[in-house]
Protein backbone atom coordinates (compact mmCIF):
# COMPACT_ATOMS: atom_id res chain seq x y z
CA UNK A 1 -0.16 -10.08 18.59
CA UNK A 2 0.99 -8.16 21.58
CA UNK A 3 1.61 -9.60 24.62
CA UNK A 4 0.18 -6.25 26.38
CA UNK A 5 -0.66 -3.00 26.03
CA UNK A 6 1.12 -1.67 27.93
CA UNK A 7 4.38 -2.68 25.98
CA UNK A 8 3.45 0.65 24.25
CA UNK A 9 4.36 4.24 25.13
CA UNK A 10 0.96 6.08 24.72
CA UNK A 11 3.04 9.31 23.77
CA UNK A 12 5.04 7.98 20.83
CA UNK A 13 3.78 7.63 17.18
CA UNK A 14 3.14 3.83 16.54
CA UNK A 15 3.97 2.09 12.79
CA UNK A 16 2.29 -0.75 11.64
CA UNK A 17 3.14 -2.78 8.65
CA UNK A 18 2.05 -6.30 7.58
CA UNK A 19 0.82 -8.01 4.52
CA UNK A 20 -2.78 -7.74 3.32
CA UNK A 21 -5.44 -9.74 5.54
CA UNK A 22 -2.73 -10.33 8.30
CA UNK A 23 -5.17 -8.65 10.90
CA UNK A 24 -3.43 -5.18 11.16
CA UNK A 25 -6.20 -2.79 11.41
CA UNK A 26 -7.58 -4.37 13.98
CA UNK A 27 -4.49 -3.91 15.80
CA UNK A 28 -4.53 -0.30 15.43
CA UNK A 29 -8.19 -0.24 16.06
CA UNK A 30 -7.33 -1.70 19.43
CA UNK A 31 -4.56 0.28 20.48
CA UNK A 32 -6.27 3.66 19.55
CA UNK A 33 -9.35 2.35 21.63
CA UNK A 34 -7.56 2.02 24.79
CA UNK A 35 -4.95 4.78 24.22
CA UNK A 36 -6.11 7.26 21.93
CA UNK A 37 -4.33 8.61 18.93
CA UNK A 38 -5.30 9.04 15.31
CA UNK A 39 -5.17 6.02 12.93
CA UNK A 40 -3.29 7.09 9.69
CA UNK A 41 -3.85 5.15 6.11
CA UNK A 42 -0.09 3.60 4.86
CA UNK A 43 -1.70 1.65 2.11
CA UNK A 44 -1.71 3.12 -1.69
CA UNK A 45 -4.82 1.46 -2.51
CA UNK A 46 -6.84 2.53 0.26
CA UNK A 47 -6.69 5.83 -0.38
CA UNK A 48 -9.10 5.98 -3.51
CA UNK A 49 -12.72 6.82 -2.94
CA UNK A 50 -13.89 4.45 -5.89
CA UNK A 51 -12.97 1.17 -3.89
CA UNK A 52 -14.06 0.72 -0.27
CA UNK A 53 -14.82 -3.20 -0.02
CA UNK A 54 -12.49 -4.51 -2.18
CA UNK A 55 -9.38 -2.69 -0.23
CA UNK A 56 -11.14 -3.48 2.99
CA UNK A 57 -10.65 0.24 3.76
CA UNK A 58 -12.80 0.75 7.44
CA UNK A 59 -16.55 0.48 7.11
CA UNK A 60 -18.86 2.65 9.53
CA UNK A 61 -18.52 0.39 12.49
CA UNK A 62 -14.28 1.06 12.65
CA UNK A 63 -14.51 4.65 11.49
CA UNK A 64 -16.80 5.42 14.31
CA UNK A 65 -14.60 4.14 16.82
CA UNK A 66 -11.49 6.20 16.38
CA UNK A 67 -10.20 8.75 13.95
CA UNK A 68 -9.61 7.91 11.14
CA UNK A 69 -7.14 10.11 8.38
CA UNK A 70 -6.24 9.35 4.72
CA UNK A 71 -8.45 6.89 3.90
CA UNK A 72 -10.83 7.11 0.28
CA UNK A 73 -10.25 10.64 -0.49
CA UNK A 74 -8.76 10.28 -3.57
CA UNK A 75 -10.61 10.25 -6.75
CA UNK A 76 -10.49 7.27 -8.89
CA UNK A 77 -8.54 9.03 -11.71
CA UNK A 78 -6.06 11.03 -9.37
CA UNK A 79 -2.73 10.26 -9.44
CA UNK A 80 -1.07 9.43 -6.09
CA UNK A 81 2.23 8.62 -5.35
CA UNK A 82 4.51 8.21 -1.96
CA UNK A 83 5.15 12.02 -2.20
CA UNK A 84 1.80 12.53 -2.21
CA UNK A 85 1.40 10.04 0.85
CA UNK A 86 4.12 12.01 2.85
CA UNK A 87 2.98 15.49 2.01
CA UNK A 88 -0.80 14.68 3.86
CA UNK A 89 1.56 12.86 6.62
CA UNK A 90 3.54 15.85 7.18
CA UNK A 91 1.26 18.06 9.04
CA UNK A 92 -0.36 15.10 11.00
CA UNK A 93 3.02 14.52 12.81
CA UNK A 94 3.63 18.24 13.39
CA UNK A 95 -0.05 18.44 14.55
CA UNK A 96 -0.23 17.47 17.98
CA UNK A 97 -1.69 14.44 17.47
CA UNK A 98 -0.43 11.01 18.35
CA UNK A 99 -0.60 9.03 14.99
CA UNK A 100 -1.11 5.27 14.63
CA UNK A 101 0.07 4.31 11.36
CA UNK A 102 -0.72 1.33 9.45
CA UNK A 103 -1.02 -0.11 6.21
CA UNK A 104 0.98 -2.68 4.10
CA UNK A 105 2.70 -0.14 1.69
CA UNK A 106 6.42 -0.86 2.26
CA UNK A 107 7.39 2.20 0.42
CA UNK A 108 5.44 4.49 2.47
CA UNK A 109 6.89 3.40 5.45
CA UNK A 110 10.46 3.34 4.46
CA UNK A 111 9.84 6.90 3.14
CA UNK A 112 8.74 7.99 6.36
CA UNK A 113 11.29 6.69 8.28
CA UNK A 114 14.28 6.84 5.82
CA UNK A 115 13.69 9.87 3.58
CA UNK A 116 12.50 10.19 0.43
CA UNK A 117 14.34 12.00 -2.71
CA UNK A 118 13.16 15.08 -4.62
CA UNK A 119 12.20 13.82 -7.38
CA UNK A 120 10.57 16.22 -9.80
CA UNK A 121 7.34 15.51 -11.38
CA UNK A 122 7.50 13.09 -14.45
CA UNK A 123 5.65 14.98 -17.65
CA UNK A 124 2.35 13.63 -18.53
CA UNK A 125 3.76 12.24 -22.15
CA UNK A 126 6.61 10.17 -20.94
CA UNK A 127 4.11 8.63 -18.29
CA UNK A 128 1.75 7.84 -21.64
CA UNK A 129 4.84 6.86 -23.56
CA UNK A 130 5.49 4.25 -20.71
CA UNK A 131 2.10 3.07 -19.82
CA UNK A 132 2.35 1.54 -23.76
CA UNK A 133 6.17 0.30 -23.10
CA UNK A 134 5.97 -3.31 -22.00
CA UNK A 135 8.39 -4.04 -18.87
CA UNK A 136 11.19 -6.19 -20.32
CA UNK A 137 11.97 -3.03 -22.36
CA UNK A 138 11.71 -0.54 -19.91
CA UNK A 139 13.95 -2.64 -17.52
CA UNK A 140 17.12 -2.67 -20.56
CA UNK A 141 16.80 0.77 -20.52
CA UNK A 142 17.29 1.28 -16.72
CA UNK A 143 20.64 2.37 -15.86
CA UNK A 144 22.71 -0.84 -14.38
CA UNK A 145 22.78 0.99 -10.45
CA UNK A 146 18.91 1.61 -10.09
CA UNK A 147 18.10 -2.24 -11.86
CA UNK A 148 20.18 -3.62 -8.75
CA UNK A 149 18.06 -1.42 -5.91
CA UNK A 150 14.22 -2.15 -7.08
CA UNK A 151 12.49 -5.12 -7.93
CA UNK A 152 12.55 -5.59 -11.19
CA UNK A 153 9.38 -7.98 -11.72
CA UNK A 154 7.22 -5.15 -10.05
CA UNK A 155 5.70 -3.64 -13.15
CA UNK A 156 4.94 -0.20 -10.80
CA UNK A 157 8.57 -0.10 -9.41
CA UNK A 158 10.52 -0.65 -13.30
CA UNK A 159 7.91 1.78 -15.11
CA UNK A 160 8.51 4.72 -11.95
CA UNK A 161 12.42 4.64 -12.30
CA UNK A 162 12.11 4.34 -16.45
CA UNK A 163 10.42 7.37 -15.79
CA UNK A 164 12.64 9.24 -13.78
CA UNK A 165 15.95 8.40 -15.97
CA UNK A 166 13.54 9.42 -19.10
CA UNK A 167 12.64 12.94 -17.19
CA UNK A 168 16.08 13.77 -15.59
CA UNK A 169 18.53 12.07 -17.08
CA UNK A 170 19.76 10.61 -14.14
CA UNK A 171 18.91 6.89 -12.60
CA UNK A 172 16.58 6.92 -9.66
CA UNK A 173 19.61 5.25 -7.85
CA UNK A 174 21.39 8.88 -8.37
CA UNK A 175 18.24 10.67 -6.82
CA UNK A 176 17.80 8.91 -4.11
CA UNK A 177 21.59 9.00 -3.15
CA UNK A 178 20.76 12.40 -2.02
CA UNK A 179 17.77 11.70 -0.10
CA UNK A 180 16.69 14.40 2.70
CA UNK A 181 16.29 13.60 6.43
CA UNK A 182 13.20 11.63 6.97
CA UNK A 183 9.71 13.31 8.51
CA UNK A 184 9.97 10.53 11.33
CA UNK A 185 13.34 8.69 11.97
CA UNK A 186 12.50 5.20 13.28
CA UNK A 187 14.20 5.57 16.65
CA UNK A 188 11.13 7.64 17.43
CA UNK A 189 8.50 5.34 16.68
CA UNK A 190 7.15 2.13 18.03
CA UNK A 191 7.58 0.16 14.88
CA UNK A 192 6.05 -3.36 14.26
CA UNK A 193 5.79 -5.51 11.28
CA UNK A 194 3.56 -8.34 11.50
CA UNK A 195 4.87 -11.75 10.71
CA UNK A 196 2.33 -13.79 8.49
CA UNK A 197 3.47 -17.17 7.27
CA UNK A 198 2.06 -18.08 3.97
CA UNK A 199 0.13 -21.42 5.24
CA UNK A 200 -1.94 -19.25 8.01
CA UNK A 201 -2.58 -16.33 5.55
CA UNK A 202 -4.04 -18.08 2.75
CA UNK A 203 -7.10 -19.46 3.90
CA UNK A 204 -7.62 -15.75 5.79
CA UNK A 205 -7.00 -14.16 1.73
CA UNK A 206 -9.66 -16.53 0.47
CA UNK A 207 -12.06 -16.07 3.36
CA UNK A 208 -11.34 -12.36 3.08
CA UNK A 209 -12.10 -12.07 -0.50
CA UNK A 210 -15.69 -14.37 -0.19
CA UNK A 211 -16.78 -11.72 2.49
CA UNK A 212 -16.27 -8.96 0.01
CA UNK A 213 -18.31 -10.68 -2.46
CA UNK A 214 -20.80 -11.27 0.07
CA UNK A 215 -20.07 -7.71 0.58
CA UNK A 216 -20.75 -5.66 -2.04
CA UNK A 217 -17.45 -5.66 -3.96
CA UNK A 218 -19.31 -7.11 -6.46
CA UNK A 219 -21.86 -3.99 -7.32
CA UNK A 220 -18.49 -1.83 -6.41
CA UNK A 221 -17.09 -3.05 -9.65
CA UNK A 222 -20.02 -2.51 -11.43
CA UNK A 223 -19.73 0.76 -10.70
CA UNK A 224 -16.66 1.24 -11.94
CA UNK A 225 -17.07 -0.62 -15.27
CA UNK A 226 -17.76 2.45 -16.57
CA UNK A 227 -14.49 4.39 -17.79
CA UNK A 228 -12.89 1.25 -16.60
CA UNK A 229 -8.89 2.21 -17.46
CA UNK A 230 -6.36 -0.86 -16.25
CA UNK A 231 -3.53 2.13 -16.07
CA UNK A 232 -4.74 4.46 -13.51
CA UNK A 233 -3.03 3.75 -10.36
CA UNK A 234 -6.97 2.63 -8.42
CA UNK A 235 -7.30 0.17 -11.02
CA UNK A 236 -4.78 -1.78 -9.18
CA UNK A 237 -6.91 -2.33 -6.51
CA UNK A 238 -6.54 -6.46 -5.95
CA UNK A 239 -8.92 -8.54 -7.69
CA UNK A 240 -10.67 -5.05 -9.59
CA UNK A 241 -9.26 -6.07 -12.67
CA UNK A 242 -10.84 -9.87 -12.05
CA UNK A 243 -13.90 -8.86 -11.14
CA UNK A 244 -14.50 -6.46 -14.15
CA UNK A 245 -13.49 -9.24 -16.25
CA UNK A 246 -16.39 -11.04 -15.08
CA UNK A 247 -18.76 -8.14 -15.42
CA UNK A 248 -17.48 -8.21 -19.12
CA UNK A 249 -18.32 -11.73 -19.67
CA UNK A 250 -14.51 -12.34 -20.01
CA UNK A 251 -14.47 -15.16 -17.47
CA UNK A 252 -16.91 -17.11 -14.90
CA UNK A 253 -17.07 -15.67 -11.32
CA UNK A 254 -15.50 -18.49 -9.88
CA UNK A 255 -12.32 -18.34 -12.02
CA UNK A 256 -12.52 -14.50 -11.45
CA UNK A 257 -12.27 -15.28 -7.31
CA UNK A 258 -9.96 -17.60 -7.80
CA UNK A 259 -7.95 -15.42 -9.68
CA UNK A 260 -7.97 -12.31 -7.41
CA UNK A 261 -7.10 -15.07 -4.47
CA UNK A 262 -3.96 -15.93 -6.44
CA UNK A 263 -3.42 -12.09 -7.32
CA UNK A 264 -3.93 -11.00 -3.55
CA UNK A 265 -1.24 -13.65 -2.54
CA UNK A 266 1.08 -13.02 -5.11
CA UNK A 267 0.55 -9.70 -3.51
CA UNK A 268 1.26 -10.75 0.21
CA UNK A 269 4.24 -12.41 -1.12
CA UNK A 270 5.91 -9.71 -2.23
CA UNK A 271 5.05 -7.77 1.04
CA UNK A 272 6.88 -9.98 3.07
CA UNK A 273 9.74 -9.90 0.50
CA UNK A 274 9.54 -6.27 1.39
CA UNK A 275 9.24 -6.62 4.63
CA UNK A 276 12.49 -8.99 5.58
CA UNK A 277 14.73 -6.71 2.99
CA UNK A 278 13.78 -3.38 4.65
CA UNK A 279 12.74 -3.45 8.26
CA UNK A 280 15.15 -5.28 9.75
CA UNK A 281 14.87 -2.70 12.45
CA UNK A 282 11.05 -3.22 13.31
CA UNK A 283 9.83 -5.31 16.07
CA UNK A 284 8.39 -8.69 14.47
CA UNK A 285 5.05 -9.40 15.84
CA UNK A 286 2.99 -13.06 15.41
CA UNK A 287 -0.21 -12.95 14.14
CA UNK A 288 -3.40 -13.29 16.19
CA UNK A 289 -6.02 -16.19 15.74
């Protein structure tokens, strides 16, 4: 991906963003190995405890190579949010250490380099009352300003600002016109975004997604078939939902891979959508192998 090395300053926080199987980790894995620095988690899915294959968070091997922060210490019926994200991120950047940060949350990143508004908490029965509302009606009730800003065929993204205009009164557009100054501007990073055209990262997805089989993910979602609930934010860990379809009996394993393949790209897709809108800024890289 890089040409060298030493293209990067070993005393500046590095960002990382790509899609999902674009080879990022190992990216970080290899910069922190031959320049130190803390690798930090910027991916909302990798941060629950309940799913370690099937987010391809580390395994043994990676965490004992470097350190590792932020990563499966989130129980499986927490909430989490980006506010969350950037409170944990706070005191790693004012801690002395040099952070490596990487994951394919968009959001995250933009948050830590852009700001992020203060937003108060959203009360527990408006977030039920939404969970049951079905996205074409939350969107016509979305003021007209905050519609324009998000993507509006992001289920996540249209329930989160319903919310907000539900709890405040105001559009999310209004709340994050008064954004504070961001925890790390990007003129004091070493940003990159990993470029990952669709024809190279498909075949990686599906050969991704076979190893997790042949990986436990499996038994992982057997393990959480129990209290299975589709609205907690783990449950949208790619291909969970597929996979405990198949433990039901809903579908036959094959159609459940393929599905979570088609799920996962879907996902990459709108990554990169992400990724051209917002960071503009970032240094592209080219993917490796």
């Amino acid at each position: 991906m890089l040409a060298s090395l030493r293209e990067i300053d070993p005393d500046r926080p590095v960002l990382i963003a790509g899609p999902t199987a674009c080879g990022k980790s190992a990216l970080a894995l290899e910069i922190a190995a031959a320049q130190g620095g803390a690798i930090v988690n910027a991916d909302a899915l990798q941060v629950f405890s309940n799913w370690q294959v099937l987010t391809a968070r580390p395994g043994p091997e990676e965490l004992a190579q470097a350190e590792h922060r932020l990563y499966g210490h989130v129980s499986r019926d927490q909430d989490y949010s980006v506010g969350h994200w950037l409170r944990e991120v706070a005191p790693l950047l004012a801690g002395g250490m040099r952070p490596i940060i990487v994951g394919g949350t968009g959001l995250y990143f933009s948050a830590l380099t852009e700001g992020l508004a203060q937003i108060p908490p959203v009360p527990a029965g408006i977030r039920a009352r939404a969970d049951r509302m079905d996205r074409e009606e939350m969107l016509a009730e979305i003021d007209a300003a905050t519609a324009a800003q998000i993507d509006c065929a992001n289920r996540a993204r249209v329930q989160r600002a319903w919310e907000v205009q539900a709890a405040t009164g105001r559009g999310l557009s209004q709340w994050q016109a008064e954004t504070p100054p961001p925890l790390l501007p990007l003129a004091r990073a070493q940003a990159f975004v990993v470029e990952a055209p669709k024809d190279w990262l498909t075949p990686r997805i599906e050969r991704r997604f076979d190893q997790m089989l042949d990986g436990g993910a499996l038994e992982e979602a057997r393990v959480n078939l129990a209290g299975w609930d589709p609205s907690l934010p783990s449950s949208r860990a790619i291909g969970a939902a597929e996979l405990i379809a198949y433990l039901r009996g809903e579908m036959p394993l094959e159609a459940a891979r393929d599905a979570a393949c088609i799920a996962t790209r879907q996902y990459a897709k709108r990554q990169r959508t992400w990724f051209r809108a917002r960071m503009k800024g970032w240094t592209t890289l080219s993917p490796a192998g």
